[in-house]
Protein backbone atom coordinates (compact mmCIF):
# COMPACT_ATOMS: atom_id res chain seq x y z
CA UNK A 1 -262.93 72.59 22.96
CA UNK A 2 -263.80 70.31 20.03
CA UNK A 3 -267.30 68.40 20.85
CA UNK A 4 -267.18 64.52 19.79
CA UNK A 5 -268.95 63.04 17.51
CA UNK A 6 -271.75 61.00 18.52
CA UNK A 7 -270.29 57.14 17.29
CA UNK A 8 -272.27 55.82 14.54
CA UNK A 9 -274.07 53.00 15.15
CA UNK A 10 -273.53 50.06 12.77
CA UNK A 11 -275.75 47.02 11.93
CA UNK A 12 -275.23 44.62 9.70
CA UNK A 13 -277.61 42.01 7.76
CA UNK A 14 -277.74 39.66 5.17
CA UNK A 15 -280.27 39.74 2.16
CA UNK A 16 -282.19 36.73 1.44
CA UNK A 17 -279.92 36.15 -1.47
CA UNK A 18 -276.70 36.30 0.48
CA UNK A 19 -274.56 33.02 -0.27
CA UNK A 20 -270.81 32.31 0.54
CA UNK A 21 -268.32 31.12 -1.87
CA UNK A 22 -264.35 30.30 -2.08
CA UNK A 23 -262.44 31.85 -4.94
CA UNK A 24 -259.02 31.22 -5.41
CA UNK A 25 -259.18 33.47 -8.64
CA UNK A 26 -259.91 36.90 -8.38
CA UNK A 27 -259.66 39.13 -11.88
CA UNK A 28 -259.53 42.81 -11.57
CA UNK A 29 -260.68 45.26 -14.06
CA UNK A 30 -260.51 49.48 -13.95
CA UNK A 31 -262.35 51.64 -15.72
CA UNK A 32 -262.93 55.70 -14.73
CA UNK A 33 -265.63 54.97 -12.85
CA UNK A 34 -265.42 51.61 -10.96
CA UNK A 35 -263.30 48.66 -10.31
CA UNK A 36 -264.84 45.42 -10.95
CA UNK A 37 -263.68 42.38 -9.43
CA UNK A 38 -264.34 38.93 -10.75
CA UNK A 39 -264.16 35.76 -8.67
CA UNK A 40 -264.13 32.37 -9.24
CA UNK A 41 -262.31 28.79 -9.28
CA UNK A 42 -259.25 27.77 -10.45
CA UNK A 43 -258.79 24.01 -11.35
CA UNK A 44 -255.48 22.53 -12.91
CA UNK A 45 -256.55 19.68 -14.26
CA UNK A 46 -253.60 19.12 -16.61
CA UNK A 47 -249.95 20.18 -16.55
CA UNK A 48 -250.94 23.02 -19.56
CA UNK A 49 -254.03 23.92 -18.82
CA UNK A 50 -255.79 25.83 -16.27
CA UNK A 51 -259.48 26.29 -15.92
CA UNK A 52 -261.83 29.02 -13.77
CA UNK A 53 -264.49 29.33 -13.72
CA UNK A 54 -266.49 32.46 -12.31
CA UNK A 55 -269.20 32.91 -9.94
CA UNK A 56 -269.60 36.31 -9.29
CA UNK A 57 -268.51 39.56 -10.45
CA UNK A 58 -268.70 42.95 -7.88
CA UNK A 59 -268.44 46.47 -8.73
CA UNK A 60 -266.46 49.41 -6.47
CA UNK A 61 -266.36 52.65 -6.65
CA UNK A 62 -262.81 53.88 -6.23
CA UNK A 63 -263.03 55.25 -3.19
CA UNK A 64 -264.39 51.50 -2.07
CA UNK A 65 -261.53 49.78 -3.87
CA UNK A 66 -259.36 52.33 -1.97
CA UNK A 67 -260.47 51.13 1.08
CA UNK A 68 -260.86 47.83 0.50
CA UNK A 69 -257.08 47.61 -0.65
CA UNK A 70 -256.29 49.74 2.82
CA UNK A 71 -258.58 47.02 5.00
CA UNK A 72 -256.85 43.83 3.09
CA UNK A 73 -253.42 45.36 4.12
CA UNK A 74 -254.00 45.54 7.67
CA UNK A 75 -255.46 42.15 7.42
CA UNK A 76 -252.46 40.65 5.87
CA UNK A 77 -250.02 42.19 8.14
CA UNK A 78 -251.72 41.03 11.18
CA UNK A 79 -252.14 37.48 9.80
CA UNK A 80 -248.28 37.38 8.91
CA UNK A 81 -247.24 38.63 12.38
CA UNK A 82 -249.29 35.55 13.71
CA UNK A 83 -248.21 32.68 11.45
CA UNK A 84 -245.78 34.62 9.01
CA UNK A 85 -245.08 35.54 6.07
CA UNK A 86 -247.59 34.33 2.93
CA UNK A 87 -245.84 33.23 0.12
CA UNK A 88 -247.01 34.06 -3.24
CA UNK A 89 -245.14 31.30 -4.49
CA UNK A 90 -246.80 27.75 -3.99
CA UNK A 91 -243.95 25.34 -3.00
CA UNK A 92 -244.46 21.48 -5.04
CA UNK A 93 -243.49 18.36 -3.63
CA UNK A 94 -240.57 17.98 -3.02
CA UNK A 95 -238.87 15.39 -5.34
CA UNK A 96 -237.46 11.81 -4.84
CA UNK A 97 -234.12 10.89 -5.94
């Protein structure tokens, strides 16, 4: 017989610096020893041009990333069994004729 594992407990808190943001930019960068991931804005402000600007830049270790990647997944496929499937294509207006 295999004795359980007492369940860790888990609390969570917020530092006095701790600020939300929206990004709908997110830059990823891989080196040996971390990924960093750098988030920010995206404004189109003319038909050729695109501007972002960044806000805030995190580093991972792998094994982070890693699970990070493995929590997003899960995340995505529950939120496309309850309003479907997310398009990575952006659909315009459609046009008048």
């Amino acid at each position: 017989m295999n004795p359980q594992q007492p369940q860790t407990k888990i609390t969570l808190s917020n530092t006095g610096d701790y600020r939300e943001h929206y990004a709908n930019s997110v830059q990823v960068r891989v080196s040996l020893w971390d990924f960093f991931l750098l988030f920010g804005t995206m404004n189109q402000n003319a038909p050729d041009a695109v501007q972002i600007q960044n806000f805030e830049g995190i580093f991972l270790s792998p094994q982070q990333a890693k699970a990070l990647s493995n929590v997003l997944q899960q995340n995505v496929s529950q939120y496309e069994s309850t309003f479907g499937e997310i398009k990575l294509e952006p659909k315009g207006p459609a046009s008048v004729q």
